[in-house]
Protein backbone atom coordinates (compact mmCIF):
# COMPACT_ATOMS: atom_id res chain seq x y z
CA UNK A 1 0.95 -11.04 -11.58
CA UNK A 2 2.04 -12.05 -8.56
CA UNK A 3 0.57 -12.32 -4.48
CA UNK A 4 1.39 -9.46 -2.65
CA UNK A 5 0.51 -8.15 0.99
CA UNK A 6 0.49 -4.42 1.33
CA UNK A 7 2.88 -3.33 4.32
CA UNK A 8 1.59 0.02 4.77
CA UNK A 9 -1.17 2.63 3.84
CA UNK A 10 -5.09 2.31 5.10
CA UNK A 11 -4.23 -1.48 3.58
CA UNK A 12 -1.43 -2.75 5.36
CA UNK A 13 -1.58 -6.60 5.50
CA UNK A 14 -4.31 -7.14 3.24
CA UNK A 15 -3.41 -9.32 0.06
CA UNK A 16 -3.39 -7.90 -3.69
CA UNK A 17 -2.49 -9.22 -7.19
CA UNK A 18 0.53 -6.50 -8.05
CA UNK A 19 2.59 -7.29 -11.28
CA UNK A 20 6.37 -8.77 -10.83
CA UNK A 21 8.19 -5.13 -10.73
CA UNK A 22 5.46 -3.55 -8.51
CA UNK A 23 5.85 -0.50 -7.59
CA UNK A 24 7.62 0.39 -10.93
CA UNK A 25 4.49 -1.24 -12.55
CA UNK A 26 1.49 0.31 -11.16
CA UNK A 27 -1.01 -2.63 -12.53
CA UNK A 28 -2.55 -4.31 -9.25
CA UNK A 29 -5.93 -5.84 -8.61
CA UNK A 30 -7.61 -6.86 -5.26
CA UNK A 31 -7.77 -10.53 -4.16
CA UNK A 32 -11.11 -11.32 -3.88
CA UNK A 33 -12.38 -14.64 -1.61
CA UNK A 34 -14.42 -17.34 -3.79
């Protein structure tokens, strides 16, 4: 996987985890601060 930042949607500009042919792959997972 692979850092993203969502450009549109209720999301836009917030980061994600998407996999490396996202959208074709639909795996993501939020970025979460440590």
């Amino acid at each position: 996987m692979v850092q993203r930042t969502a450009s549109k949607g209720a999301r836009s500009g917030q980061r994600f985890w998407g996999c490396r042919r996202f959208p074709d792959c639909g795996g993501t997972r939020e970025m979460v601060s440590t």
